[in-house]
PDB file of N, CA and C in Angstrom:
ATOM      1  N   UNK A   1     -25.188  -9.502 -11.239  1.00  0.00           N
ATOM      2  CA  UNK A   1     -24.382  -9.512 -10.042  1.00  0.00           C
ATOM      3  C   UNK A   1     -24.021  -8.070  -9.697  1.00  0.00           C
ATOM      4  N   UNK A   2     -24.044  -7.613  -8.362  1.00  0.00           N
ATOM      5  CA  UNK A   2     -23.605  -6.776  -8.036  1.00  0.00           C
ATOM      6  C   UNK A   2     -22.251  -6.047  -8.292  1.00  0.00           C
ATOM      7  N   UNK A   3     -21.234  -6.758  -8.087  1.00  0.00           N
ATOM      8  CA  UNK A   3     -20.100  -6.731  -8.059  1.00  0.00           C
ATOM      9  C   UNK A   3     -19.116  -7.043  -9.341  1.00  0.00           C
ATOM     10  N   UNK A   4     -20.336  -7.056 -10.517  1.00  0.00           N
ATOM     11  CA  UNK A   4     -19.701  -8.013 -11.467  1.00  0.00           C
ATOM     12  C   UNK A   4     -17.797  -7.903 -11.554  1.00  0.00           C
ATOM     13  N   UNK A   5     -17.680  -6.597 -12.288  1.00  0.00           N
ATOM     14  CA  UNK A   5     -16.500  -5.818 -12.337  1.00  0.00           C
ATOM     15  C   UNK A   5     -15.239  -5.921 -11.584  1.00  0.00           C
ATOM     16  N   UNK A   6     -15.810  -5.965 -10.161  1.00  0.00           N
ATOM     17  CA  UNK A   6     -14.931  -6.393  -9.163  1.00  0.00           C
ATOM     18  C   UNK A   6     -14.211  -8.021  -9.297  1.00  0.00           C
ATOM     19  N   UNK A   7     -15.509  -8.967  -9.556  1.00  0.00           N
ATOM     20  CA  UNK A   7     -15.265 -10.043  -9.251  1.00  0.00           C
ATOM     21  C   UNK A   7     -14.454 -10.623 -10.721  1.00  0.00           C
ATOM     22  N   UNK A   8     -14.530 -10.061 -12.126  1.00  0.00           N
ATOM     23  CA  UNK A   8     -14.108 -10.468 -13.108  1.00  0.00           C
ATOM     24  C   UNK A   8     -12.659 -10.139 -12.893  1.00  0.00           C
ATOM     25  N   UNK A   9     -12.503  -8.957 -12.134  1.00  0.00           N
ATOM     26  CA  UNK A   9     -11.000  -8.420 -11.755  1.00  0.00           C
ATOM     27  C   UNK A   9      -9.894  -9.412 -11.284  1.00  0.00           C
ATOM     28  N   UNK A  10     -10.818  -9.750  -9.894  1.00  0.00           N
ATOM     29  CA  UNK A  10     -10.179 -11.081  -9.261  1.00  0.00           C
ATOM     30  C   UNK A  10      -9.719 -12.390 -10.181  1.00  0.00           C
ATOM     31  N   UNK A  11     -10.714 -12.570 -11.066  1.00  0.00           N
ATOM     32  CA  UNK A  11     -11.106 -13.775 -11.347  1.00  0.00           C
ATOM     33  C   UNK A  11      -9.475 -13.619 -12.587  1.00  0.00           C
ATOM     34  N   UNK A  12      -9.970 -12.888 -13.705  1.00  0.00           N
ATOM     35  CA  UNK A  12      -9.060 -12.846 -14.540  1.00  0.00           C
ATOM     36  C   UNK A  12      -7.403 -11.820 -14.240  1.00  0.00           C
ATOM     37  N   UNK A  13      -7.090 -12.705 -13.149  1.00  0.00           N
ATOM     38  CA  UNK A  13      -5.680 -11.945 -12.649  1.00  0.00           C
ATOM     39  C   UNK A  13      -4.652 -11.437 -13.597  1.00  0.00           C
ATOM     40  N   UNK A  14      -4.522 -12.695 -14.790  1.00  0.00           N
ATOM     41  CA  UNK A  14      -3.253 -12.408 -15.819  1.00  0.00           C
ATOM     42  C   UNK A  14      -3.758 -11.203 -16.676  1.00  0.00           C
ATOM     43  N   UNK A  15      -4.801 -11.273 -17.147  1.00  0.00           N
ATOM     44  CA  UNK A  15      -5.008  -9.844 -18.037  1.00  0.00           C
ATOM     45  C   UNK A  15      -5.468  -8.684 -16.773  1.00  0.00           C
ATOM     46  N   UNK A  16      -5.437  -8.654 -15.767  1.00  0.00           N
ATOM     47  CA  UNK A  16      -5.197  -7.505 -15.078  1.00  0.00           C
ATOM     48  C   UNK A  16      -3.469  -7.317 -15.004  1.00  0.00           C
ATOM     49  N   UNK A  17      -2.714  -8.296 -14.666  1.00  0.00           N
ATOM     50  CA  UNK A  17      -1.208  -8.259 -15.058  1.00  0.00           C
ATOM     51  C   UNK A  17      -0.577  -7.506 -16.077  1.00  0.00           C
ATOM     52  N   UNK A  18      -1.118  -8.068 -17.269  1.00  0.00           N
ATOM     53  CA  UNK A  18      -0.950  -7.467 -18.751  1.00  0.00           C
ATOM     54  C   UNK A  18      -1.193  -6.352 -18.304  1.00  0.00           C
ATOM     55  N   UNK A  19      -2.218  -6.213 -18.200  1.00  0.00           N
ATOM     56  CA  UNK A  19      -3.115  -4.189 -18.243  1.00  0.00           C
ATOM     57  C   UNK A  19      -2.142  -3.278 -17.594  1.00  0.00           C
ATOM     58  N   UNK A  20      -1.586  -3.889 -16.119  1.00  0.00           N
ATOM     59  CA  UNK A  20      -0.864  -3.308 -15.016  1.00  0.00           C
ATOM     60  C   UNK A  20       0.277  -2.470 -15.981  1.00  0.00           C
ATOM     61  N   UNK A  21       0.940  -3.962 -16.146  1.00  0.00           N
ATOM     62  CA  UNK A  21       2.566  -4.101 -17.064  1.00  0.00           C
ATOM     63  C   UNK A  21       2.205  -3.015 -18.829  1.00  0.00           C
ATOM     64  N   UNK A  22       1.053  -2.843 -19.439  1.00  0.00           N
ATOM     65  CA  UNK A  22       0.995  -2.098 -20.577  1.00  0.00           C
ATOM     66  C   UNK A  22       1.109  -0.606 -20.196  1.00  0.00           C
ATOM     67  N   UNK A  23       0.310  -0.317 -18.903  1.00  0.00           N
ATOM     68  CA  UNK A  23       0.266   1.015 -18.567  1.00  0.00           C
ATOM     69  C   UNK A  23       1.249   1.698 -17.867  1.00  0.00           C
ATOM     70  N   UNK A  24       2.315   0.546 -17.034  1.00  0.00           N
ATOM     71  CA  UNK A  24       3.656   0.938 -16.931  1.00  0.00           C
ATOM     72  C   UNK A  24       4.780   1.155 -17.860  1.00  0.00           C
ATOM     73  N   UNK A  25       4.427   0.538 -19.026  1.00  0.00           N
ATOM     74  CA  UNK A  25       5.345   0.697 -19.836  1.00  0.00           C
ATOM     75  C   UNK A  25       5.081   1.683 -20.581  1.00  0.00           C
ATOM     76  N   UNK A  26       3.871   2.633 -21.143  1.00  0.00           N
ATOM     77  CA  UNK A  26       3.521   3.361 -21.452  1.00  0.00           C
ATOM     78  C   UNK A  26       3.613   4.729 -20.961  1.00  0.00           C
ATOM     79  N   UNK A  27       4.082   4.998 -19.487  1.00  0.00           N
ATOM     80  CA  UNK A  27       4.349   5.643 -18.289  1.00  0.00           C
ATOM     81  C   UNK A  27       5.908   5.930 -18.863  1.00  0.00           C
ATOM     82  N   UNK A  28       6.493   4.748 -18.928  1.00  0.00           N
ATOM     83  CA  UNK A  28       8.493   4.619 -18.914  1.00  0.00           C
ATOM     84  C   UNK A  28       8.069   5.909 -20.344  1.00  0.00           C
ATOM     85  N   UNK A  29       7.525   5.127 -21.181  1.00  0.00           N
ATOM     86  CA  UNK A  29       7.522   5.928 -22.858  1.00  0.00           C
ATOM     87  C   UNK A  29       7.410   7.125 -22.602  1.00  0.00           C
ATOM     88  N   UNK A  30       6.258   7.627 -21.906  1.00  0.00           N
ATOM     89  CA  UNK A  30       6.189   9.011 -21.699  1.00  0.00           C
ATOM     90  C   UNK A  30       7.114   9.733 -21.268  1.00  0.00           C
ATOM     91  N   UNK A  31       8.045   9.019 -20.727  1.00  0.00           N
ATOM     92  CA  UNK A  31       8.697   9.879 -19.302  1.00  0.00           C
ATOM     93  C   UNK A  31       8.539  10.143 -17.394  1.00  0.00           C
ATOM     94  N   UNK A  32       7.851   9.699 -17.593  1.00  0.00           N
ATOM     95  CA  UNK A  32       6.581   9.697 -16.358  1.00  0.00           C
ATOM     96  C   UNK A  32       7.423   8.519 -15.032  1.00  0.00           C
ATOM     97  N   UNK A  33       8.675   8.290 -15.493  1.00  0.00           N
ATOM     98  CA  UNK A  33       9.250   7.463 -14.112  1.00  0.00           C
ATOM     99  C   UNK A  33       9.471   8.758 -12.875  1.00  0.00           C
ATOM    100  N   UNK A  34       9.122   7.588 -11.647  1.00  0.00           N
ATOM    101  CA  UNK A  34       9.589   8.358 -10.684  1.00  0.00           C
ATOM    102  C   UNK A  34      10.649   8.694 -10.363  1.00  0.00           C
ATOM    103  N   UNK A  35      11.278  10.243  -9.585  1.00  0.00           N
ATOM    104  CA  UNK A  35      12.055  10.646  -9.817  1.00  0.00           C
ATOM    105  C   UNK A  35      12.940  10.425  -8.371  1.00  0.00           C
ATOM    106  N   UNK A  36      13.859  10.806  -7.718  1.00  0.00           N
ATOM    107  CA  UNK A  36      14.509  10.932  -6.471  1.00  0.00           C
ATOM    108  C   UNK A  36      13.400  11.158  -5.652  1.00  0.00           C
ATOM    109  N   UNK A  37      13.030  12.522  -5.566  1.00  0.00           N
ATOM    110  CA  UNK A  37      12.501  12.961  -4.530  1.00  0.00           C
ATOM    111  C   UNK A  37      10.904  12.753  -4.496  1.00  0.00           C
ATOM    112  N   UNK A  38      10.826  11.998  -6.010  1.00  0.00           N
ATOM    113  CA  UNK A  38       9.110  11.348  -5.715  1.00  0.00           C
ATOM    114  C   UNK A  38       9.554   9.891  -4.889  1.00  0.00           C
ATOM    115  N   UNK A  39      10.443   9.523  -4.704  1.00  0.00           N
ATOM    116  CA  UNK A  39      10.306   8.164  -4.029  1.00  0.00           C
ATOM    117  C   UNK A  39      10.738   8.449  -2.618  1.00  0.00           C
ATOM    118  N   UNK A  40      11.254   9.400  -2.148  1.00  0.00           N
ATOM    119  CA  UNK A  40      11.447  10.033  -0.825  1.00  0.00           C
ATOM    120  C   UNK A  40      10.318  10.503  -0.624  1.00  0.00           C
ATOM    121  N   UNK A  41       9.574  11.100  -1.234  1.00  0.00           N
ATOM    122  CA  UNK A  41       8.329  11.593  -0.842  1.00  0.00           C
ATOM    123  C   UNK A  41       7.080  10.569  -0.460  1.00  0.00           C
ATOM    124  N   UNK A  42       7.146   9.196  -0.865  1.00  0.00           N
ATOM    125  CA  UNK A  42       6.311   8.137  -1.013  1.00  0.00           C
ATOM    126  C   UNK A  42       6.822   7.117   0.502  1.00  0.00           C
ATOM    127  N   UNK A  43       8.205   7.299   0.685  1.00  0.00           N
ATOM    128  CA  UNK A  43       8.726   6.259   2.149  1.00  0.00           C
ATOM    129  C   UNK A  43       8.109   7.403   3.000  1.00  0.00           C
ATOM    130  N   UNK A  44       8.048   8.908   2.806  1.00  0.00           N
ATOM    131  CA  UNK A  44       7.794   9.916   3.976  1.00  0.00           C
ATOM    132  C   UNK A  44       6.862   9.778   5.017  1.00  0.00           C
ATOM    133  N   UNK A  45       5.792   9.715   3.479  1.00  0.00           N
ATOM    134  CA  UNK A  45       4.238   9.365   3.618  1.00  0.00           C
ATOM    135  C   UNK A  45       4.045   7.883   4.038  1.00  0.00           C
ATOM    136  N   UNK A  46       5.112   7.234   3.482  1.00  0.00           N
ATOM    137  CA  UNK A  46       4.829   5.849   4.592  1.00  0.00           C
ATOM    138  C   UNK A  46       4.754   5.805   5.815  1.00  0.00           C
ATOM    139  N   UNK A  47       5.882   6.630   6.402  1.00  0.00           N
ATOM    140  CA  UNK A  47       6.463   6.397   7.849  1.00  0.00           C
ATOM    141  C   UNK A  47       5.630   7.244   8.497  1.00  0.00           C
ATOM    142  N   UNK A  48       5.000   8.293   7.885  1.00  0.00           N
ATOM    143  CA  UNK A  48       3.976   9.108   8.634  1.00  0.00           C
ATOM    144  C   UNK A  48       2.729   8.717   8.502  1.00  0.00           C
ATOM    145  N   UNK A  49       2.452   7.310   7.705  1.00  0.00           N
ATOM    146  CA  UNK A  49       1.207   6.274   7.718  1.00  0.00           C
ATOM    147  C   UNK A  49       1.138   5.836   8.744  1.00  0.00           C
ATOM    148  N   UNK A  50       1.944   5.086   9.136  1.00  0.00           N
ATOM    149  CA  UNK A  50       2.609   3.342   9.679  1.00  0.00           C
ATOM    150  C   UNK A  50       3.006   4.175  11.343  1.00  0.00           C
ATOM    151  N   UNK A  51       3.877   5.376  11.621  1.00  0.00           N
ATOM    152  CA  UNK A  51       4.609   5.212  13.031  1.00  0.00           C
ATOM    153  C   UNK A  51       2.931   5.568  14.268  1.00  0.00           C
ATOM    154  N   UNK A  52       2.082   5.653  13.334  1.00  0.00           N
ATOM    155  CA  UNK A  52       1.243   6.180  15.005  1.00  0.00           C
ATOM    156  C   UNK A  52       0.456   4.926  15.123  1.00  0.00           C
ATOM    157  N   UNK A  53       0.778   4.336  13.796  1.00  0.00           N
ATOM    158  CA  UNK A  53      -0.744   3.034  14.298  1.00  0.00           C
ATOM    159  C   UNK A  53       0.613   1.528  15.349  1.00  0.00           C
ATOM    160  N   UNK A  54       1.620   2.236  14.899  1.00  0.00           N
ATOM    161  CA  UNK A  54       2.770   1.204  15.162  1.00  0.00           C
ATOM    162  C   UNK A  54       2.968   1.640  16.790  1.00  0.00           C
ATOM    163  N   UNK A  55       2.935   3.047  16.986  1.00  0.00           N
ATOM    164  CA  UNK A  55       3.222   3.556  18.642  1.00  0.00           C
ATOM    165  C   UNK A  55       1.460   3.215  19.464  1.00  0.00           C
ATOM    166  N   UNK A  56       0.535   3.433  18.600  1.00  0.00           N
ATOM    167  CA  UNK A  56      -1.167   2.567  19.447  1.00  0.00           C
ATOM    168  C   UNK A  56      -0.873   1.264  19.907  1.00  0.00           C
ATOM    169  N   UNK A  57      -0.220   0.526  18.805  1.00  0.00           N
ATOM    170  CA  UNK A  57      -0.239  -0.756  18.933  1.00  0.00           C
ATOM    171  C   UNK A  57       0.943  -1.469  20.337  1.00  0.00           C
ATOM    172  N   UNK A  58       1.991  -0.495  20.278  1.00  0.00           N
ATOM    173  CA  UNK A  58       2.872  -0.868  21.458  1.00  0.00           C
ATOM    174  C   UNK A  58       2.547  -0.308  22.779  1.00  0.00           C
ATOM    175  N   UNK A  59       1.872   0.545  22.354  1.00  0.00           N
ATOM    176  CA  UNK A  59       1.052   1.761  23.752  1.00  0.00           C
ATOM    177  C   UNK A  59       0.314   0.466  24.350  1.00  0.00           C
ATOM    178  N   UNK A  60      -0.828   0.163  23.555  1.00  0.00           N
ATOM    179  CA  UNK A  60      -1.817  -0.970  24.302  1.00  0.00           C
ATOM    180  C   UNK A  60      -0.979  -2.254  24.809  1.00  0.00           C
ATOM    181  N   UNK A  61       0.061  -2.941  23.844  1.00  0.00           N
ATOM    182  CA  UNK A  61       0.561  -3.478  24.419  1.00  0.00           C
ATOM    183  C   UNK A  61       1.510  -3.775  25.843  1.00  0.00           C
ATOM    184  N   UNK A  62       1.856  -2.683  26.189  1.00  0.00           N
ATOM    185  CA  UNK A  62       2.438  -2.082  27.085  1.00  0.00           C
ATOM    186  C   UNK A  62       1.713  -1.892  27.944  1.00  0.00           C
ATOM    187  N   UNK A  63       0.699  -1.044  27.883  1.00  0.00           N
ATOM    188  CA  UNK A  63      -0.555  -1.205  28.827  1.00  0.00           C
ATOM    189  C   UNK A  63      -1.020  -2.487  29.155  1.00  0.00           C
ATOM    190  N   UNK A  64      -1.243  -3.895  28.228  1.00  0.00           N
ATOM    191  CA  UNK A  64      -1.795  -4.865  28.645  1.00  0.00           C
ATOM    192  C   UNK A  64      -0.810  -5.681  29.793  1.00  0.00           C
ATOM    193  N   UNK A  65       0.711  -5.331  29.359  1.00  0.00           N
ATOM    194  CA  UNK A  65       1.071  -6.317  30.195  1.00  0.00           C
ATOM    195  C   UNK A  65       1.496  -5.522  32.015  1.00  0.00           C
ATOM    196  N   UNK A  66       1.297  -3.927  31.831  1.00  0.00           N
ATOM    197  CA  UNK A  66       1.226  -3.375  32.769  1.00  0.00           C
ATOM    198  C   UNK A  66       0.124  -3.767  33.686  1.00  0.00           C
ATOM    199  N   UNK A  67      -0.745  -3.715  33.015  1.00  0.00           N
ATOM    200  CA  UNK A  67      -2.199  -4.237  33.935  1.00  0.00           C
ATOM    201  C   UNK A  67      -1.983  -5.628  34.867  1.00  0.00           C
ATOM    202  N   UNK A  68      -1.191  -6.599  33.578  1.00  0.00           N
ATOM    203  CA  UNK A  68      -1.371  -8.274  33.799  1.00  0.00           C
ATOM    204  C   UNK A  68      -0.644  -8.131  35.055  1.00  0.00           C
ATOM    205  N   UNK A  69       0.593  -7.499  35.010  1.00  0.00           N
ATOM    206  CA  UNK A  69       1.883  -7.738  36.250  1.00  0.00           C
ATOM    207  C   UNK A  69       1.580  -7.268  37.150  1.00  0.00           C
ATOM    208  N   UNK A  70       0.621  -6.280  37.526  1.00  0.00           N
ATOM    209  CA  UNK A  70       0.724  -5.284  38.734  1.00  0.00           C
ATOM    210  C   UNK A  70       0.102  -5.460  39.322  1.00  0.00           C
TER     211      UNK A  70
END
């Protein structure tokens, strides 16, 4: 199969769970939690993801119903 890897991923969800949850906890051990300004830094990069596809999406909308009414 092409995809084997992929599809065993899907398939066996709980030991991808486990794996998730071992390597987070291994992270805490190290030290390696995120800090203040790594989680400000992560909403930043959200909002500078999310606000232009969010202002396209009201732009067109806005445009569609400009078109419909006029």
């Amino acid at each position: 199969m092409l995809f084997k890897r992929k599809v065993d991923r899907v398939i066996n969800v709980k030991r991808a769970e486990e794996k998730f949850k071992e390597e987070l906890e291994s992270l805490k051990r190290e030290g390696m939690e995120p800090e203040r300004k790594d989680k400000l830094a992560m909403v930043l990069a959200a909002y500078f993801m999310f606000i232009p596809e969010v202002l396209l999406v009201g732009g067109l909308l806005v445009l569609a119903m400009w078109m419909f009414f006029r």
